[in-house]
Protein backbone atom coordinates (compact mmCIF):
# COMPACT_ATOMS: atom_id res chain seq x y z
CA UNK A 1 10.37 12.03 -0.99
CA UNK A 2 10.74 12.40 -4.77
CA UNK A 3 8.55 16.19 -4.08
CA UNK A 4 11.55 16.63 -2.15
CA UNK A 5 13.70 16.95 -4.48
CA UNK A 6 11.65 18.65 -7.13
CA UNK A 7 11.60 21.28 -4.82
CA UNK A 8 15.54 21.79 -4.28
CA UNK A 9 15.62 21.69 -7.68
CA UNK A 10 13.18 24.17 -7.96
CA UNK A 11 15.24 26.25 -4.96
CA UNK A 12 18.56 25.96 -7.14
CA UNK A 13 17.52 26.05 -10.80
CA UNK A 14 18.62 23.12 -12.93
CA UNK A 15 22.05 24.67 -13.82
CA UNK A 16 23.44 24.69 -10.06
CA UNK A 17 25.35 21.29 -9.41
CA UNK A 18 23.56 20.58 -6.02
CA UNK A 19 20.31 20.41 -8.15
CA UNK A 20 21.81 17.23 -10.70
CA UNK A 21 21.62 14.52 -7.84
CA UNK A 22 20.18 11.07 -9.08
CA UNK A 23 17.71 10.30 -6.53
CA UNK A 24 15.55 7.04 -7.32
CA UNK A 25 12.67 5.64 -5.88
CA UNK A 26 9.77 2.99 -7.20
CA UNK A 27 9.87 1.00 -4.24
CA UNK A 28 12.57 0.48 -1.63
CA UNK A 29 14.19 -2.95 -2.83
CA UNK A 30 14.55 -0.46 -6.64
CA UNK A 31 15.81 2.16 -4.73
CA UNK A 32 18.21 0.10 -3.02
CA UNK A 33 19.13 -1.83 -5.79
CA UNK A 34 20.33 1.32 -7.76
CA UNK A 35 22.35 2.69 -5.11
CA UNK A 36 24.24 -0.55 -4.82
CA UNK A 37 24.86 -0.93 -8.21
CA UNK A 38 25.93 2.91 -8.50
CA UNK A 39 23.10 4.30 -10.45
CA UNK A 40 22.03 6.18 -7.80
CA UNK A 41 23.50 9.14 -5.10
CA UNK A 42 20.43 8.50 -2.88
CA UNK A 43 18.20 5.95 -2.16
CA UNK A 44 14.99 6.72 -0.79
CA UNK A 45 13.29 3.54 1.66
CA UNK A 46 10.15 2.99 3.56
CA UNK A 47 12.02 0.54 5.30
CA UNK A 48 15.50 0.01 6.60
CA UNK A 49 17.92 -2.00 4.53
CA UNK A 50 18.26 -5.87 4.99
CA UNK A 51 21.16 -7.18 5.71
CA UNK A 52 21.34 -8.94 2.39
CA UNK A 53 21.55 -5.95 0.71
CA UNK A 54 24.31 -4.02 2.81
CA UNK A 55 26.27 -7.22 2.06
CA UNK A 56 25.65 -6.56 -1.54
CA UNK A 57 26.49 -3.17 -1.13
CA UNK A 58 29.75 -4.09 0.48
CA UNK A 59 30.41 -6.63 -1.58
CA UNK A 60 30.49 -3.54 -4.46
CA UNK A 61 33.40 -1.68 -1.97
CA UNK A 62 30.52 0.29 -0.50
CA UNK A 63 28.96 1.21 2.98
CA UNK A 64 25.58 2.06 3.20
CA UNK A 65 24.65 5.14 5.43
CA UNK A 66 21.59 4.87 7.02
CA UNK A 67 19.80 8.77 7.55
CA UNK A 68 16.24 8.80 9.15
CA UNK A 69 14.57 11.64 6.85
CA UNK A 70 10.69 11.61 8.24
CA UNK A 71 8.31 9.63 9.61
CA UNK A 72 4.82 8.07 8.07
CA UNK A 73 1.54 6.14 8.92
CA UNK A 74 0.29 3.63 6.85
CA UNK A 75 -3.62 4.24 6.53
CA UNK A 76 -5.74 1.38 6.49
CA UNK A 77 -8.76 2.99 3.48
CA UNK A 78 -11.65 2.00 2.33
CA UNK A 79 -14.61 3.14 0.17
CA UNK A 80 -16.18 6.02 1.58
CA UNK A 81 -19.70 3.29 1.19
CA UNK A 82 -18.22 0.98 3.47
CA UNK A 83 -19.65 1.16 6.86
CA UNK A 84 -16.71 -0.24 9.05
CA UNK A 85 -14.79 2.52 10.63
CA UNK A 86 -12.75 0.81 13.72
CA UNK A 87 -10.78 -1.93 12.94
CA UNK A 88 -7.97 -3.38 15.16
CA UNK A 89 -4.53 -5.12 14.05
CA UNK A 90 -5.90 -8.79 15.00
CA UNK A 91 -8.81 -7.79 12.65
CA UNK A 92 -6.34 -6.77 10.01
CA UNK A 93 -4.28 -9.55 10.37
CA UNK A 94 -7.19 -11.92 10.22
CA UNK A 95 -8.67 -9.94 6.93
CA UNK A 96 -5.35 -10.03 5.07
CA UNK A 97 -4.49 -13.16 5.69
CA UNK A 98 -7.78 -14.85 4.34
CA UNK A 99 -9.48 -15.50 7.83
CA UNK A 100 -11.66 -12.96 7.61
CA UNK A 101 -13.11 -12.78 4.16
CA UNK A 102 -16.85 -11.32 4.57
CA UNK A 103 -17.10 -7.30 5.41
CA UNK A 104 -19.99 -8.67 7.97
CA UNK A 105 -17.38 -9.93 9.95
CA UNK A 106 -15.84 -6.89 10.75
CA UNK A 107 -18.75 -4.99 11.56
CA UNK A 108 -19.79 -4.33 8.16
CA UNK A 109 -22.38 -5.78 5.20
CA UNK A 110 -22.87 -9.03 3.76
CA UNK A 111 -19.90 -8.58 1.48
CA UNK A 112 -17.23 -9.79 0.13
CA UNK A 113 -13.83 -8.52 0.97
CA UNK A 114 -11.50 -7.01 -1.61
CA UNK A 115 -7.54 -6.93 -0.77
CA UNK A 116 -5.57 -4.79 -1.84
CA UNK A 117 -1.72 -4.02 -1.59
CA UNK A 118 1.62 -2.77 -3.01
CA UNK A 119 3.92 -5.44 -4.33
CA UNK A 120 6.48 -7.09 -2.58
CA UNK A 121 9.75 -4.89 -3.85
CA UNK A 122 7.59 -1.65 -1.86
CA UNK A 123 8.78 -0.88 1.95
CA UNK A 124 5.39 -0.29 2.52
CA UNK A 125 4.23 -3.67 1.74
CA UNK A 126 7.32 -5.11 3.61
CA UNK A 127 6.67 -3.28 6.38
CA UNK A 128 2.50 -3.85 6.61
CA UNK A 129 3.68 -7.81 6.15
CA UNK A 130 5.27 -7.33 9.23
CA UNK A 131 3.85 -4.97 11.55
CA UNK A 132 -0.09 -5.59 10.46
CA UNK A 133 -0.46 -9.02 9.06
CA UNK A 134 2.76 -10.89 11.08
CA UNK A 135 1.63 -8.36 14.41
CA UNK A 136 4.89 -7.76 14.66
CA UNK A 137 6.02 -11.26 15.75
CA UNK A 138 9.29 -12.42 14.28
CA UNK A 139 8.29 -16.24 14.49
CA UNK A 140 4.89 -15.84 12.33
CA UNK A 141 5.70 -16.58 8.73
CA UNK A 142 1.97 -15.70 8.10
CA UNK A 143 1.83 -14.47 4.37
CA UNK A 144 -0.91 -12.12 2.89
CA UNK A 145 -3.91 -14.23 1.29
CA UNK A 146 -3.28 -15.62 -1.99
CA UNK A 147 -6.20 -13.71 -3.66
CA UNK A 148 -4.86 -10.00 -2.75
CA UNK A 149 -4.28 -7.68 -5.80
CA UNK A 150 -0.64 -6.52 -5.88
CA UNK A 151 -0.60 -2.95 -7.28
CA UNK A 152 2.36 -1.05 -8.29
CA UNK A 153 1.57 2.21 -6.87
CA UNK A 154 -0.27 3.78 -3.88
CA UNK A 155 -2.27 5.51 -6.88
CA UNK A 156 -3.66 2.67 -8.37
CA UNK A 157 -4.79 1.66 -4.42
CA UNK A 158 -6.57 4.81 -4.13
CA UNK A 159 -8.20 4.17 -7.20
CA UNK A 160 -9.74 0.62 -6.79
CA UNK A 161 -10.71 2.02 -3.23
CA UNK A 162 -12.87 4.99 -5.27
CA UNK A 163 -14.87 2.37 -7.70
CA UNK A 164 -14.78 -0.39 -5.37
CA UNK A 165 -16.57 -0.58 -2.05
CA UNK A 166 -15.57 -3.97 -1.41
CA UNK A 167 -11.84 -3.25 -1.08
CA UNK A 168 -9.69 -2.69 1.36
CA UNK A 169 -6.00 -1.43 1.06
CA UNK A 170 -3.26 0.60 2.95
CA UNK A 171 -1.19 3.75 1.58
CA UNK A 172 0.95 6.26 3.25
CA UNK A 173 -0.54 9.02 4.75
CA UNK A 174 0.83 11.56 2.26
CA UNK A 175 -0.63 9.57 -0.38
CA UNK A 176 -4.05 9.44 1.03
CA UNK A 177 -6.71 11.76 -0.77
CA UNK A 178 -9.77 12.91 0.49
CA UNK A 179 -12.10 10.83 -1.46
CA UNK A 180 -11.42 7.50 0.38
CA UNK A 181 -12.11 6.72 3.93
CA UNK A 182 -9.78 6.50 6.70
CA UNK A 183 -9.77 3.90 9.44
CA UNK A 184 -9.22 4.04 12.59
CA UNK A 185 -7.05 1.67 14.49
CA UNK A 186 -6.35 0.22 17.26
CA UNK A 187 -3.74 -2.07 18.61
CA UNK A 188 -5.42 -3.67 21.28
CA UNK A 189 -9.16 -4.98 20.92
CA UNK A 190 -10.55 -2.95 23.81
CA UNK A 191 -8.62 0.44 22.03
CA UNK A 192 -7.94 3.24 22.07
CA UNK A 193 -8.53 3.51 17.89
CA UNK A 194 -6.53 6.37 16.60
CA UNK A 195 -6.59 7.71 13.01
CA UNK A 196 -3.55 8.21 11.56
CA UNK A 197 -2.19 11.73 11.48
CA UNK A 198 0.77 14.10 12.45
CA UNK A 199 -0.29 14.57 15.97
CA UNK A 200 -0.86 10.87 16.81
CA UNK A 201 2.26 9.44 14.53
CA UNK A 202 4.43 12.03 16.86
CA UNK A 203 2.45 10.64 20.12
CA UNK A 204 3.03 7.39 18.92
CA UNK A 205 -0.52 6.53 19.39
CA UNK A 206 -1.25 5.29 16.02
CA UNK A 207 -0.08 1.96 15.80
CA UNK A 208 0.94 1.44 12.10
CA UNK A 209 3.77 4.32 11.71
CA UNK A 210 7.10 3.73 10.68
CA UNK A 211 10.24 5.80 9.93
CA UNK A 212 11.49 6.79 6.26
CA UNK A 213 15.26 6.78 5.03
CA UNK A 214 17.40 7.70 2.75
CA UNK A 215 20.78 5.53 1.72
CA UNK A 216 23.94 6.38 0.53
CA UNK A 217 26.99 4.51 -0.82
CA UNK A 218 29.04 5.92 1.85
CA UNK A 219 29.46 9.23 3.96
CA UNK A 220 28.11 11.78 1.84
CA UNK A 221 29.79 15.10 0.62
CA UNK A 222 29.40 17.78 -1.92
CA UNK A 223 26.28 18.19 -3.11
CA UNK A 224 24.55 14.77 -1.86
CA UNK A 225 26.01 16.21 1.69
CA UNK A 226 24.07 19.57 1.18
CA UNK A 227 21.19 18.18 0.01
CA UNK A 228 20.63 15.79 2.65
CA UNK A 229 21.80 18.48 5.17
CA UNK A 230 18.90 20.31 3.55
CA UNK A 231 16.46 17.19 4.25
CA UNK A 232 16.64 17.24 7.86
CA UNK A 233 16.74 20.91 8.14
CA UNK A 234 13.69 23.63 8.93
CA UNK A 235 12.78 24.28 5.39
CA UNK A 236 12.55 20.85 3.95
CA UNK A 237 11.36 19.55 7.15
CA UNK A 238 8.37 21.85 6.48
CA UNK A 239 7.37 20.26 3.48
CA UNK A 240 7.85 16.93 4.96
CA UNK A 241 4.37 18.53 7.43
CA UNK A 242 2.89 19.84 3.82
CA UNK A 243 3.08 16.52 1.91
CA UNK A 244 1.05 14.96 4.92
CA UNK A 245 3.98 12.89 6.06
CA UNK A 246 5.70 13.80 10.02
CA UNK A 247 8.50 15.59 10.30
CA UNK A 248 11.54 14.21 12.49
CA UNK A 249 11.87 17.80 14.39
């Protein structure tokens, strides 16, 4: 969402006061974090907030607003070399949690498999933990396998994925750039498999979509009101389509 906001500031020109918000990102716990501790107006999150941290927040006199922004997929990539095309959330599951550990037995060659993922303050990471590797289960306490790289930004995924076609990682669709491959998923093992994209996020076909949020300490007004106003409206919502991600209307 951080294009967002280039682009109101872009609309406004840096001298208009609705164009100096603080909006923070670098994963959703950071984001979080600064908006409870009052270093930021907004909070953008791939995730809802915990309930640890709205007690923090009140805790600090303040009362996180919750305001559903877009929505997202998280694509499952690979190396464009990699055979495997369909895989299904048991599969994942079973790959990121060390069961599966060969590419052959997915479907694929005699190799082995490379993890990949964001670290554990992302919402993306959070959320793949437990809608992918837990299968959405609130008893399973399954973790992701001990030998899976933790990178610190959907970049650096992409990027292993290019010179690597052992590995296997996950990004949001916006994020995704043509040079990797995109699986297709399914969340039963006799399918349908669905790619992620706008049509089948808004279907609710693909199984691995999520919504995206912004925070505030409180109701917003003045400019944090007008920009989020802005957010949610036809303009903004627009971009929200350009940058790959779904829009919310």
């Amino acid at each position: 969402m951080v294009n967002l906001a280039l682009a109101w500031a872009e609309r406004y020109g840096a001298e208009h006061p609705e164009a100096r918000l603080s909006v923070t990102g670098g994963g959703s716990g950071t984001g979080i974090a600064a908006m409870i501790n009052g270093t930021a107006s907004i909070a953008n999150a791939s995730r809802a907030i915990k309930a640890e941290e709205k007690q923090q927040a009140e805790a600090n006199g303040l009362q996180p607003v919750e305001f559903v922004v877009a929505r997202d997929a998280i694509a499952v990539i690979v190396n464009p070399a990699n055979p495997v095309a369909r895989l299904t959330i048991a599969q994942l599951s079973d790959i990121y949690s060390g069961k599966i550990t060969n590419w052959r037995e997915a479907g694929g060659q005699d190799r082995p498999i490379v993890l990949l993922s964001r670290e554990s303050n992302s919402g993306t990471h959070v959320y793949f933990l437990e809608q992918v590797v837990r299968q959405g289960r609130k008893d399973d306490h399954t973790l992701f396998a001990p030998e899976t790289l933790l990178l610190p930004s959907s970049e650096g995924i992409s990027a292993e994925i290019r010179q690597n076609p052992n590995a296997i990682g996950y990004d949001g669709l916006g994020y995704v750039t043509p040079d990797v491959k995109v699986i297709a998923v399914a969340g039963n093992p006799a399918g349908p498999f669905f790619l992620p994209t706008i049509e089948t996020v808004t279907k609710k076909e693909y199984p691995i979509a999520r919504d995206l949020y912004m925070y505030t300490p409180g109701q917003p007004t003045g400019a944090v009101k007008d920009y989020l106003d802005w957010i949610i409206g036809p303009e903004a919502q627009g971009i929200v389509k350009e940058l790959g991600f779904v829009p919310i209307r």
